[in-house]
Protein backbone atom coordinates (compact mmCIF):
# COMPACT_ATOMS: atom_id res chain seq x y z
CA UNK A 1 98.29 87.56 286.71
CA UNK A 2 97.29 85.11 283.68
CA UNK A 3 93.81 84.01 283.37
CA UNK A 4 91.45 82.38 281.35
CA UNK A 5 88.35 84.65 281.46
CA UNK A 6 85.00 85.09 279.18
CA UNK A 7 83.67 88.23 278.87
CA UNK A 8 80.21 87.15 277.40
CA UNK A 9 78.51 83.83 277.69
CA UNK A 10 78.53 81.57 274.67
CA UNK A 11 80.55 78.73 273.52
CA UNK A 12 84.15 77.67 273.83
CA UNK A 13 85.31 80.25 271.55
CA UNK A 14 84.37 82.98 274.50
CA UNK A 15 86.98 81.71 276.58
CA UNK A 16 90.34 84.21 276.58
CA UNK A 17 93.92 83.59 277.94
CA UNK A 18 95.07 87.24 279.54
CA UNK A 19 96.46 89.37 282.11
CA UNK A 20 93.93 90.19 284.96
CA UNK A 21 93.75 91.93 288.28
CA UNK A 22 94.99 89.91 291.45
CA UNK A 23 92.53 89.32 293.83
CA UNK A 24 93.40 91.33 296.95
CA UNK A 25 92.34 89.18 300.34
CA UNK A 26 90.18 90.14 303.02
CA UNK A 27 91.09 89.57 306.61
CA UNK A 28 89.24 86.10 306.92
CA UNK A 29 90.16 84.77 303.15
CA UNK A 30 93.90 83.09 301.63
CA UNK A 31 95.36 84.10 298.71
CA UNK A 32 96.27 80.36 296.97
CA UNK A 33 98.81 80.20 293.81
CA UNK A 34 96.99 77.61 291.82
CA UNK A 35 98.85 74.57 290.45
CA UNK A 36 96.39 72.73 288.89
CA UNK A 37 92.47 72.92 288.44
CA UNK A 38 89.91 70.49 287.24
CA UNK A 39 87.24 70.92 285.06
CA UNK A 40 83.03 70.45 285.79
CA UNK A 41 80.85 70.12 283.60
CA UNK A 42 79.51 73.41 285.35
CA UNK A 43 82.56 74.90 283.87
CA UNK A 44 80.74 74.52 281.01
CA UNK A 45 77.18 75.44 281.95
CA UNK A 46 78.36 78.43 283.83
CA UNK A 47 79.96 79.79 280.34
CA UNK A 48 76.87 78.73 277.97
CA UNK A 49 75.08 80.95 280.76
CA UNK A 50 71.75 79.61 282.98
CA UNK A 51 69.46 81.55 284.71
CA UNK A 52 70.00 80.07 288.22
CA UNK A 53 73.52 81.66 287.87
CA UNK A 54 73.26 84.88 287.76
CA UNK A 55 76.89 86.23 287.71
CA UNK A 56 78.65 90.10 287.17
CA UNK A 57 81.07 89.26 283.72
CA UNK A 58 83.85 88.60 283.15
CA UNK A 59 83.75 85.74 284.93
CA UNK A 60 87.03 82.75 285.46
CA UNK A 61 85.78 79.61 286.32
CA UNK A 62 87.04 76.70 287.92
CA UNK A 63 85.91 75.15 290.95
CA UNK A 64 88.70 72.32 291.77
CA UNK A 65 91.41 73.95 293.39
CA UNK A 66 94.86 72.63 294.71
CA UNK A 67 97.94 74.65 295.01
CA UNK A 68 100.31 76.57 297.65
CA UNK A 69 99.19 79.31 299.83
CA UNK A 70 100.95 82.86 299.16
CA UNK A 71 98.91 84.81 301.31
CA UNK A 72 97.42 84.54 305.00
CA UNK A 73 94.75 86.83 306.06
CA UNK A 74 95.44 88.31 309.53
CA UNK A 75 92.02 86.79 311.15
CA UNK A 76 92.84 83.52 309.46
CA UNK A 77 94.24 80.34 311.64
CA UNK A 78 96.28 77.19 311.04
CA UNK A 79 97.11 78.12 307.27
CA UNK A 80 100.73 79.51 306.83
CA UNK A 81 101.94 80.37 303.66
CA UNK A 82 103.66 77.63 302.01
CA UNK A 83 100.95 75.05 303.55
CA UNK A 84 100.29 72.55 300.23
CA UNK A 85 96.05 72.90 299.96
CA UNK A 86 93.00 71.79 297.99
CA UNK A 87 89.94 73.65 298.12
CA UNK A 88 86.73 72.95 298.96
CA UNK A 89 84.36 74.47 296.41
CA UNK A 90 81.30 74.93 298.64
CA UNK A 91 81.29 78.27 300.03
CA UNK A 92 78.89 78.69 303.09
CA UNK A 93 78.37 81.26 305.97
CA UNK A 94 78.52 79.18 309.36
CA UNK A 95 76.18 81.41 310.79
CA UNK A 96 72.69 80.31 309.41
CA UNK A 97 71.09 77.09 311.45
CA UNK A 98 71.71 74.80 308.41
CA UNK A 99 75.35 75.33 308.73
CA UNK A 100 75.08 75.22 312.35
CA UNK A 101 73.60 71.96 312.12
CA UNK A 102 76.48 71.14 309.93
CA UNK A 103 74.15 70.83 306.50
CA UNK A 104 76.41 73.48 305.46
CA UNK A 105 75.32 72.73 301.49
CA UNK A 106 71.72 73.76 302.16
CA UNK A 107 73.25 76.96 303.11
CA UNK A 108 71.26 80.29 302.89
CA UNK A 109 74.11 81.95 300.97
CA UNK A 110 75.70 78.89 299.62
CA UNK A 111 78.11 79.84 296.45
CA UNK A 112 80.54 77.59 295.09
CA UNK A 113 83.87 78.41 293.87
CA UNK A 114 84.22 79.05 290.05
CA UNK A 115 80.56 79.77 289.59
CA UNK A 116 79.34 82.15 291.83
CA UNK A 117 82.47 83.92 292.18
CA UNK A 118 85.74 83.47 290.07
CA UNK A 119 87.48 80.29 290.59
CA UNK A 120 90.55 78.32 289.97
CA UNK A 121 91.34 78.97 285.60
CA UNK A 122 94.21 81.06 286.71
CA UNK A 123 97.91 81.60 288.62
CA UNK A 124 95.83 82.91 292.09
CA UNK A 125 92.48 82.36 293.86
CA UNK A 126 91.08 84.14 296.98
CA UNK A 127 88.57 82.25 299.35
CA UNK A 128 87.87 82.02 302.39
CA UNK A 129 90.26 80.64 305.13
CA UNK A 130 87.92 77.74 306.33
CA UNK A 131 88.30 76.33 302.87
CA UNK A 132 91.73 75.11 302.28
CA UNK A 133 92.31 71.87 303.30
CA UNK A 134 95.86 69.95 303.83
CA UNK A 135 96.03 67.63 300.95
CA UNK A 136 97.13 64.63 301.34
CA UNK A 137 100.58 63.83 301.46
CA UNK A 138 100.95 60.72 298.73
CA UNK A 139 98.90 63.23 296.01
CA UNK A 140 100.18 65.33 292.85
CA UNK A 141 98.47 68.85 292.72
CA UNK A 142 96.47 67.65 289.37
CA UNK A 143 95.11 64.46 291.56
CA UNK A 144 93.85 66.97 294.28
CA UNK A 145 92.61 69.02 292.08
CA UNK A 146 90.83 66.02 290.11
CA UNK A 147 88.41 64.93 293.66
CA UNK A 148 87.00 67.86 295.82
CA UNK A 149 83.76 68.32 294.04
CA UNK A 150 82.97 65.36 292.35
CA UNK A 151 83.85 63.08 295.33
CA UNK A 152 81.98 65.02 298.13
CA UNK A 153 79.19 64.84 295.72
CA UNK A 154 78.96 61.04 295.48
CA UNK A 155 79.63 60.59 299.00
CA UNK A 156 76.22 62.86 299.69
CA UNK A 157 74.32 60.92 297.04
CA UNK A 158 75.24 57.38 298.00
CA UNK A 159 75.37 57.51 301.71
CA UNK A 160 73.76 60.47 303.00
CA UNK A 161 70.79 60.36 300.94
CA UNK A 162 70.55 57.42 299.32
CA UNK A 163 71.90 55.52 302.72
CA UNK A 164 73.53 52.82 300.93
CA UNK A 165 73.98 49.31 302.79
CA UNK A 166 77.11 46.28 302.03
CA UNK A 167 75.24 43.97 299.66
CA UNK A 168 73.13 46.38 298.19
CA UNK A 169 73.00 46.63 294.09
CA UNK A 170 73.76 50.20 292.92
CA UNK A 171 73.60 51.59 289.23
CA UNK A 172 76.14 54.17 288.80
CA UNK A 173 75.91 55.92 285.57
CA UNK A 174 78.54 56.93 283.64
CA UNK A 175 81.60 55.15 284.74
CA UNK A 176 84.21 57.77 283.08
CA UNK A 177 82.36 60.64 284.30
CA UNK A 178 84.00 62.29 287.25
CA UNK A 179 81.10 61.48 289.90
CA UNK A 180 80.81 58.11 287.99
CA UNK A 181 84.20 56.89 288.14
CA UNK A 182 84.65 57.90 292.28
CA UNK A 183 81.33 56.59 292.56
CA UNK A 184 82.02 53.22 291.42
CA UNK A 185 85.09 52.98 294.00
CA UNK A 186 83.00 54.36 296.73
CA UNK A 187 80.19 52.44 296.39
CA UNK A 188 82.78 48.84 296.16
CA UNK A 189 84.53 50.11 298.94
CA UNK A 190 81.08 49.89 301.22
CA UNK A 191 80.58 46.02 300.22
CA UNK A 192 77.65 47.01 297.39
CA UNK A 193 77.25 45.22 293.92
CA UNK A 194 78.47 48.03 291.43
CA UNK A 195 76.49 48.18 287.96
CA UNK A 196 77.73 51.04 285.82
CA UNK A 197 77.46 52.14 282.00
CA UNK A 198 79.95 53.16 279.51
CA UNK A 199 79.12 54.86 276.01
CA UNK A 200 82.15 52.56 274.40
CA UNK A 201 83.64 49.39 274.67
CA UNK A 202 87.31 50.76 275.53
CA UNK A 203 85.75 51.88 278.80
CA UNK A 204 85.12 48.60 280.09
CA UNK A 205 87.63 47.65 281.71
CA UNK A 206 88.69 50.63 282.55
CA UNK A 207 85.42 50.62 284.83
CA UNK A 208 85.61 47.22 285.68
CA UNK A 209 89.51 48.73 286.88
CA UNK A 210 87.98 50.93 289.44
CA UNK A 211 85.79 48.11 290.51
CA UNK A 212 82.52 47.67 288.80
CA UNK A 213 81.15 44.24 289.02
CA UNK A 214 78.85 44.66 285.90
CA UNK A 215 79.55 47.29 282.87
CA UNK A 216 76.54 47.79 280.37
CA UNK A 217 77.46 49.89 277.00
CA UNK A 218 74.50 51.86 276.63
CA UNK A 219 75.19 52.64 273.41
CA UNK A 220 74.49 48.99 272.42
CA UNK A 221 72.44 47.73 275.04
CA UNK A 222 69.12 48.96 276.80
CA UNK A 223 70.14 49.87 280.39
CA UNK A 224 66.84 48.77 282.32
CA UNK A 225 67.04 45.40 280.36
CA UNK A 226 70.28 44.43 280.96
CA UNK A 227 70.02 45.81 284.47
CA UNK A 228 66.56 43.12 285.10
CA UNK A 229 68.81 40.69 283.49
CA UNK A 230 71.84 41.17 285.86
CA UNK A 231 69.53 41.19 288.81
CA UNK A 232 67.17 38.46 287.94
CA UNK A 233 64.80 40.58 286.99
CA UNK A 234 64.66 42.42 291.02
CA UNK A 235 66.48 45.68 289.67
CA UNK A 236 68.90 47.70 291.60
CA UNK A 237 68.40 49.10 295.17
CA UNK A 238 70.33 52.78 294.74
CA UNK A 239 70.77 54.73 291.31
CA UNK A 240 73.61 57.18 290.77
CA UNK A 241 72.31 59.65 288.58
CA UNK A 242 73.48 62.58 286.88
CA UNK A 243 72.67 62.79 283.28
CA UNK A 244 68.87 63.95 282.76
CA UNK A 245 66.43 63.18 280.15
CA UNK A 246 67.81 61.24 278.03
CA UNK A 247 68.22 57.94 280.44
CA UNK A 248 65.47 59.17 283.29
CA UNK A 249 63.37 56.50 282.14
CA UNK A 250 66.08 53.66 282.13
CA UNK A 251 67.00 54.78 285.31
CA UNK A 252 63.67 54.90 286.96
CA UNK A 253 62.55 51.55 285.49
CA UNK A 254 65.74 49.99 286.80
CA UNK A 255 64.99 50.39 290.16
CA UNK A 256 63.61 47.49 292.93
CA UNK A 257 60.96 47.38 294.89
CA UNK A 258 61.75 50.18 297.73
CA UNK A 259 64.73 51.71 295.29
CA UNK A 260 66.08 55.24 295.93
CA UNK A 261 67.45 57.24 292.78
CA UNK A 262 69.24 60.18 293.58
CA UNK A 263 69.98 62.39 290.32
CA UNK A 264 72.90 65.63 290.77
CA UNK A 265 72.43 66.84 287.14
CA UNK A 266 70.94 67.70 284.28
CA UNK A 267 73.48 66.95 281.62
CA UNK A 268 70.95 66.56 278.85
CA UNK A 269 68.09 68.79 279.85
CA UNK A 270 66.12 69.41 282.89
CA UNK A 271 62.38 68.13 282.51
CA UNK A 272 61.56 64.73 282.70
CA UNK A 273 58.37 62.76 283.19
CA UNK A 274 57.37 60.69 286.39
CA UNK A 275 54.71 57.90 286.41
CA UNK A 276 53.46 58.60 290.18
CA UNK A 277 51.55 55.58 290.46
CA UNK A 278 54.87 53.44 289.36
CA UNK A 279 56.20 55.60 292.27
CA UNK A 280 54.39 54.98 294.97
CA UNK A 281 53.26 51.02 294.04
CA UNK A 282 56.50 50.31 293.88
CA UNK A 283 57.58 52.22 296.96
CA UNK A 284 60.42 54.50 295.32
CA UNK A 285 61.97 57.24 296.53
CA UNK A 286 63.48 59.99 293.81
CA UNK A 287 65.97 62.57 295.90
CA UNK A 288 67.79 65.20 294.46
CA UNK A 289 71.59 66.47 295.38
CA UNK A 290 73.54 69.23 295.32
CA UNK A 291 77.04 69.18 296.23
CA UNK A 292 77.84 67.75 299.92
CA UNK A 293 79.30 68.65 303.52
CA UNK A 294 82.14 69.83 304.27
CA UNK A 295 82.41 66.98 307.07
CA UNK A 296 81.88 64.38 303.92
CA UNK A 297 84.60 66.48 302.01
CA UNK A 298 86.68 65.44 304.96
CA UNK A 299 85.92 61.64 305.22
CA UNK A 300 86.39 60.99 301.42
CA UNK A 301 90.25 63.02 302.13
CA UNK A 302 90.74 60.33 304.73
CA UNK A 303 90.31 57.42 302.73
CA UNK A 304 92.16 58.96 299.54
CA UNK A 305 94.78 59.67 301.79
CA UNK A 306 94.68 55.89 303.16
CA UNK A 307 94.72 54.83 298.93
CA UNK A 308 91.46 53.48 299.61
CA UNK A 309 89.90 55.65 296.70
CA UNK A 310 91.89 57.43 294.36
CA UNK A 311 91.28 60.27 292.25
CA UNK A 312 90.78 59.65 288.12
CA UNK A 313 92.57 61.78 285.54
CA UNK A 314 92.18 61.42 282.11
CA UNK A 315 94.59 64.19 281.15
CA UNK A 316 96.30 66.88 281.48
CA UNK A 317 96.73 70.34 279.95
CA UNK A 318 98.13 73.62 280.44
CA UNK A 319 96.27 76.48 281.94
CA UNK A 320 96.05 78.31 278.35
CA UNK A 321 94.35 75.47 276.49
CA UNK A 322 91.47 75.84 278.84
CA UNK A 323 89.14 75.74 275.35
CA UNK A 324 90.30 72.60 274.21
CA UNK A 325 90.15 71.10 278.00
CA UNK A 326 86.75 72.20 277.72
CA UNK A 327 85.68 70.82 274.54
CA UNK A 328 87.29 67.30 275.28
CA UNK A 329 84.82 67.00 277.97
CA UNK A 330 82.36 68.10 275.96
CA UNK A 331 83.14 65.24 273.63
CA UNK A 332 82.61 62.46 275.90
CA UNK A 333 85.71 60.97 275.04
CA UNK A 334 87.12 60.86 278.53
CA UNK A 335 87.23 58.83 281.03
CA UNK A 336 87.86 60.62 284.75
CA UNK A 337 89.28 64.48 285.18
CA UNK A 338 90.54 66.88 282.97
CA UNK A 339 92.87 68.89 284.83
CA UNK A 340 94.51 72.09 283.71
CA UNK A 341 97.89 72.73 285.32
CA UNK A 342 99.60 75.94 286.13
CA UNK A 343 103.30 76.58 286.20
């Protein structure tokens, strides 16, 4: 089969199109022919190389997955080849007790698709039965592909941990980043007051599109000061965050009296400072988030497949141009999913 593959981590330039091996299934795993995948921005980490993954090269990435099902494992139920799928990316045991207590992201083994073990950036993908998901009817394969990961998770950050309320104020950063711009929608959908920031004034409406109330461009204005100003100087209740250094502060300053921040990322670094007695005079609580449940996966389905939230793609390129796809995002020139197709 065709694949994009690295061989060595480095930059964009490692990335190869060529023939591969076929993954051959086990009994309780699918065999899925991919028709479109999106990019992550742990796509990109993944290739540069971190320590926390440590991973047997080459290596094909791609976590977003949506496609048709070619091959059925014999201890596999209620997939049949043919069956129209996405993925979920989250790949847990359902043995240990946090899975049995259906926290199946804190898993003891947790892996996700693409990073831990190859992924999507190619014609077929093995993983495990419980996985595939019937996607919803009304969807392409690239808007499928473009929600799994990003939209279970927001879900997690917004609701689960941040346990966000109908008249609340939330700060979502990043409108035109994938969690950002599902974010936004989510957040509008549950009756809050949506904030976000966009590095460009062509993204404005474009946010204010998927429902932002407010839009701050942060390359013009100072986030926490046009936040106090939009909020009469309370700040926001619940911060979306997922970029790192580089706002932490902004972010951290913005919040109100009894605010919860919940950051997913570390686009721009990973050590940041934290003023404990701003913390606890204040009352704030910082959470961190990885991922989601597969039971959230599920609920944010539901409502795509209702049109209540729906997937963004900025574009769309063939499976080959995987380096390009990759460098786009790198840009910051997007605004929602890139999404590589296969024929």
């Amino acid at each position: 089969m065709k694949a994009v593959v690295f061989h060595q981590h480095g930059g964009p330039e490692q990335l190869r199109f060529e023939e591969v091996e076929p993954p051959r299934i086990q009994p309780d795993e699918v065999l899925v022919r991919v028709k479109a995948c999106a990019l992550n921005h742990l796509d990109i980490w993944i290739r540069q190389g971190i320590p926390a993954y440590q991973i047997p090269l080459p290596h094909i990435s791609g976590c977003d997955v949506a496609g048709v099902v070619e091959q059925v494992g014999t201890a596999v139920a209620g997939v049949a080849v043919g069956d129209r799928v996405l993925v979920s990316p989250g790949l847990s045991c359902w043995r240990c007790k946090y899975c049995l207590a259906g926290r199946d992201n804190l898993c003891l083994t947790y892996k996700i698709l693409g990073a831990h073990v190859n992924g999507g950036y190619a014609e077929l993908v093995k993983v495990p039965g419980l996985n595939v998901l019937p996607m919803p009817v009304a969807l392409t394969f690239e808007q499928a592909a473009a929600f799994p990961l990003v939209s279970v998770t927001a879900w997690h950050m917004l609701f689960t941990l941040a346990g966000l309320r109908p008249g609340e104020d939330v700060l979502v950063m990043g409108a035109g980043s994938g969690v950002g711009s599902i974010a936004i929608q989510m957040a509008k959908l549950a009756g809050a007051r949506v904030l976000t920031t966009v590095g460009s004034d062509e993204k404005i409406p474009k946010a204010k599109a998927l429902g932002a109330n407010e839009v701050i461009n942060h390359a013009k204005e100072q986030v926490m000061k046009q936040v106090k100003a939009l909020t009469d100087g309370r700040g926001v209740d619940v911060v979306v965050e997922h970029i790192g250094p580089e706002v932490w502060d902004q972010c951290f300053l913005a919040l109100a009296k009894g605010g919860r921040l919940v950051t997913c990322g570390a686009t721009t670094g990973g050590e940041v400072k934290l003023d404990l007695r701003y913390l606890f005079s204040r009352q704030l609580t910082v959470k961190g988030s990885y991922m989601g449940t597969r039971a959230e996966l599920l609920e944010v389905a539901s409502l795509i497949g209702q049109v209540k939230l729906k997937p963004v793609v900025d574009r769309v390129l063939p499976l080959q141009e995987a380096r390009a796809a990759q460098e786009l995002l790198l840009s910051r020139k997007v605004f929602g999913k890139v999404v590589l197709t296969v024929p």
